[in-house]
N, C-alpha and C. Protein backbone atom coordinates (compact mmCIF):
# COMPACT_ATOMS: atom_id res chain seq x y z
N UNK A 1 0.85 -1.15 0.00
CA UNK A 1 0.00 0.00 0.00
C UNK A 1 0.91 1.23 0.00
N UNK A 2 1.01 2.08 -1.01
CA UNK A 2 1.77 3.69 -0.94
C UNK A 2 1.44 4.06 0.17
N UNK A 3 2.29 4.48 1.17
CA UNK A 3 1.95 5.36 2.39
C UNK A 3 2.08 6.96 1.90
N UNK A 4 2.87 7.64 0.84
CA UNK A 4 2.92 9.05 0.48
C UNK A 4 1.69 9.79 0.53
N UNK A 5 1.95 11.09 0.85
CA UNK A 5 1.02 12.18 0.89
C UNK A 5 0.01 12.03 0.03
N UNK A 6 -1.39 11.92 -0.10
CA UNK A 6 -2.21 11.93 -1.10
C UNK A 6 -2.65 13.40 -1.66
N UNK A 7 -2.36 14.23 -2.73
CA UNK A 7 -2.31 15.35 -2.90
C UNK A 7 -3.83 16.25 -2.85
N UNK A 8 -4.55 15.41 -2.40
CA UNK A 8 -5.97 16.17 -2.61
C UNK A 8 -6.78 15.27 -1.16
N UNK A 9 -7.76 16.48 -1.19
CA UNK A 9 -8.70 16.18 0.12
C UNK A 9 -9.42 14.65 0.05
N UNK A 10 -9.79 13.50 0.95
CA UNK A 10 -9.48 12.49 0.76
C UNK A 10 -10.15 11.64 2.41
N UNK A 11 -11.14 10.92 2.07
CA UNK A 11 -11.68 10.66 3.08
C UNK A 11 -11.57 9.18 3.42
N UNK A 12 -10.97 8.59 4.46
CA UNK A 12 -10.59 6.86 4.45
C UNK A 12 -11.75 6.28 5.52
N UNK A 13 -12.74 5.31 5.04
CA UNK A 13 -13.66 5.13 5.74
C UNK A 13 -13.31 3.57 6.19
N UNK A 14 -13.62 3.09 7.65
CA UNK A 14 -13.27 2.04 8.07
C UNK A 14 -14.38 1.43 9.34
N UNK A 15 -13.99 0.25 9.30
CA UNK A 15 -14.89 -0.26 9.85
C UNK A 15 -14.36 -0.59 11.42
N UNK A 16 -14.86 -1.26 12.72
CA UNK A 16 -14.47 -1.29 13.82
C UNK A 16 -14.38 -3.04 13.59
N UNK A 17 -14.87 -3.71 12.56
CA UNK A 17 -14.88 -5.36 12.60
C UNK A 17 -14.37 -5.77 11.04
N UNK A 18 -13.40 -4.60 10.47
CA UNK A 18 -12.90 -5.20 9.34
C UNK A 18 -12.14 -6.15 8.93
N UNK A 19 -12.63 -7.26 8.51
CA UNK A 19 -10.82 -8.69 8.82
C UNK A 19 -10.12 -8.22 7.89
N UNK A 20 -9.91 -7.21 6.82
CA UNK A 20 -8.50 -7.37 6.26
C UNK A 20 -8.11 -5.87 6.94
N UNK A 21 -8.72 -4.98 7.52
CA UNK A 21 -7.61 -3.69 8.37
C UNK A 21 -8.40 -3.35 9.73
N UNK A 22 -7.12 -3.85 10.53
CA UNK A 22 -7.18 -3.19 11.54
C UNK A 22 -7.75 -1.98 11.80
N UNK A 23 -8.87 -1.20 12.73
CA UNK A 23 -8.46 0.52 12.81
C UNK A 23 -7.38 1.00 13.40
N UNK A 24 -6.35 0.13 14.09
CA UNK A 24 -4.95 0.86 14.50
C UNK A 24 -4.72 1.34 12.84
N UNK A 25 -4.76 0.19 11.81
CA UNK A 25 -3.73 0.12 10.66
C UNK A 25 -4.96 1.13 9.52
N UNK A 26 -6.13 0.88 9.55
CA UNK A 26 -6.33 2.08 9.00
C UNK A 26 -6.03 3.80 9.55
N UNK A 27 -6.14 3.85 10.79
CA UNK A 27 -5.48 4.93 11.32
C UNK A 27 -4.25 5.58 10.89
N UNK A 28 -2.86 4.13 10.62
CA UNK A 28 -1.98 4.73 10.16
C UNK A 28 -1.79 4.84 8.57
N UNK A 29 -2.65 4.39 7.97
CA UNK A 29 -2.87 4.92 6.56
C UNK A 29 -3.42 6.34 6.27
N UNK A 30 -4.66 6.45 7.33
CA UNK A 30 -4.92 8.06 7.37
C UNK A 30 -4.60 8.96 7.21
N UNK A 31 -3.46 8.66 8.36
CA UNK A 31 -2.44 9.61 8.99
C UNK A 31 -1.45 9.95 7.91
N UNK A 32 -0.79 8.60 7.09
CA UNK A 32 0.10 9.13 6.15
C UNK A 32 -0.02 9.52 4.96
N UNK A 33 -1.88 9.36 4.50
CA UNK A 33 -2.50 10.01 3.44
C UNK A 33 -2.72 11.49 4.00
N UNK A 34 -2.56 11.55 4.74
CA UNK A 34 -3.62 13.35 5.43
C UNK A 34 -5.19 12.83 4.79
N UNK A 35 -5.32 11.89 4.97
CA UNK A 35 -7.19 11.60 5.35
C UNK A 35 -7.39 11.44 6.35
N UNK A 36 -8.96 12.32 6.31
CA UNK A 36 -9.69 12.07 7.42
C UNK A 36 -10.08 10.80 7.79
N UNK A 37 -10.49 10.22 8.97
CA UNK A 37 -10.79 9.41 8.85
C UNK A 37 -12.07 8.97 9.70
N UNK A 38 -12.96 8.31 9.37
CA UNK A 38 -14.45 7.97 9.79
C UNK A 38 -14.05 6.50 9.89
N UNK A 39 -14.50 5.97 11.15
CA UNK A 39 -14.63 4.69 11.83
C UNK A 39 -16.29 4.26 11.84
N UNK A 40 -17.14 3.36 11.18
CA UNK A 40 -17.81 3.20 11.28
C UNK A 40 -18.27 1.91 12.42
N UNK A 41 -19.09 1.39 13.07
CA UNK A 41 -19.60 0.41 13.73
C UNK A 41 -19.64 -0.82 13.20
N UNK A 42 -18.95 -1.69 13.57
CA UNK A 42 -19.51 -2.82 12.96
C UNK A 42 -20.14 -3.37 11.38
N UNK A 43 -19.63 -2.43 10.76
CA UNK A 43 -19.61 -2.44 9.25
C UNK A 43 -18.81 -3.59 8.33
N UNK A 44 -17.98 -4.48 8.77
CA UNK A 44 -17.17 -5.24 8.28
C UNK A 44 -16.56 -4.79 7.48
N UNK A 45 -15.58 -5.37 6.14
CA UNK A 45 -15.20 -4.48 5.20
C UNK A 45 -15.87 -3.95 3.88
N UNK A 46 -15.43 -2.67 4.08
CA UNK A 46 -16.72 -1.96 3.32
C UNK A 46 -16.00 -1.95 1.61
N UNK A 47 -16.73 -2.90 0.87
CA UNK A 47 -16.66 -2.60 -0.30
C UNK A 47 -17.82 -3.02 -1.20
N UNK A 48 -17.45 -2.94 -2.63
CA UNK A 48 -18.96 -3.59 -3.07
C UNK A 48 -19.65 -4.50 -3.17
N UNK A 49 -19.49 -5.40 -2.48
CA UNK A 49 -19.63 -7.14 -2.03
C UNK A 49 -20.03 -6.89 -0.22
N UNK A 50 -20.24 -5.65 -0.06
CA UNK A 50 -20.71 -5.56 1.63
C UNK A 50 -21.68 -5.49 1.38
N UNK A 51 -22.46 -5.37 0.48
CA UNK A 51 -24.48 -5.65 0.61
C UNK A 51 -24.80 -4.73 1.39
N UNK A 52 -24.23 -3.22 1.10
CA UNK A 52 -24.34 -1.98 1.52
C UNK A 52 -25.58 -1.34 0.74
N UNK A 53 -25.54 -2.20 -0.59
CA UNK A 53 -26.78 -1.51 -1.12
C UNK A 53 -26.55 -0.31 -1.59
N UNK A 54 -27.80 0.68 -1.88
CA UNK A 54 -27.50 2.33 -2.17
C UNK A 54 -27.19 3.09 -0.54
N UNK A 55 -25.86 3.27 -1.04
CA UNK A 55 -25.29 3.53 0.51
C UNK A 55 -25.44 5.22 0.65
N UNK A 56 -26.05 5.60 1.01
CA UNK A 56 -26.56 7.13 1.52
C UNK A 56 -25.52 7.99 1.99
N UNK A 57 -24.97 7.73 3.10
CA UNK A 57 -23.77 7.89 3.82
C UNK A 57 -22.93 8.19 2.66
N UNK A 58 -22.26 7.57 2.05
CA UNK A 58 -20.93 7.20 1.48
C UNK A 58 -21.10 8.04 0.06
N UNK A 59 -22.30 8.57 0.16
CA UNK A 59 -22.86 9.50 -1.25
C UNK A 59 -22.90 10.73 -0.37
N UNK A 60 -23.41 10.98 0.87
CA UNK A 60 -22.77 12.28 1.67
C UNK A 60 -21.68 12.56 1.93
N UNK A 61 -20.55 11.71 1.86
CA UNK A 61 -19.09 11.93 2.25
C UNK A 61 -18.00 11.92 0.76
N UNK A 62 -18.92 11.64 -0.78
CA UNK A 62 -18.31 11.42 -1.83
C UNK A 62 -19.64 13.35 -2.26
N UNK A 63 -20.26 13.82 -1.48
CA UNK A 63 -20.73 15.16 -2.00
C UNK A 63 -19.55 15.96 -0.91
N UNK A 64 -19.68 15.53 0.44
CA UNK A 64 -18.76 16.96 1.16
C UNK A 64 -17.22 16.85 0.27
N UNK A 65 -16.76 15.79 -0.47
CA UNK A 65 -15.22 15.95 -0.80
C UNK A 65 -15.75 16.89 -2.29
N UNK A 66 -16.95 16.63 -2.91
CA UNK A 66 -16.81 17.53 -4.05
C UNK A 66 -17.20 19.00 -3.59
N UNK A 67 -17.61 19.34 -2.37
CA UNK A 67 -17.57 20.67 -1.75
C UNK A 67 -16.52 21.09 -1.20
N UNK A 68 -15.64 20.54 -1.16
CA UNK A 68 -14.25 21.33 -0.71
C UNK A 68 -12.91 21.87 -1.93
């Protein structure tokens, strides 16, 4: 995984029960992207195979990055 600066505003969303990242280890990806970072509950890992469906959330946090 590139740990370098990510040059633009940049939001890393994670889960508290993810089996492939830790939140220590998403934390330190955060940190070395300069992303923010949102810990969600018990979300497992969030991708498109999480049966997230039309994810609401994740369409509010993909509008605040096109507002900045």
């Amino acid at each position: 995984m590139p740990l370098e600066r990510i040059p633009f505003k940049t939001i890393t969303v994670t889960s508290t029960d993810d089996f492939y990242v830790t939140p220590e280890r998403a934390r330190f990806f955060a940190n070395a992207w300069k992303s923010e970072l949102i810990t969600l509950e018990n979300a497992g890992h969030i991708n498109a195979l999480s049966s997230l469906g039309e994810w609401s959330f994740g369409l509010e946090l993909l509008q605040k990055l096109d507002q900045q």
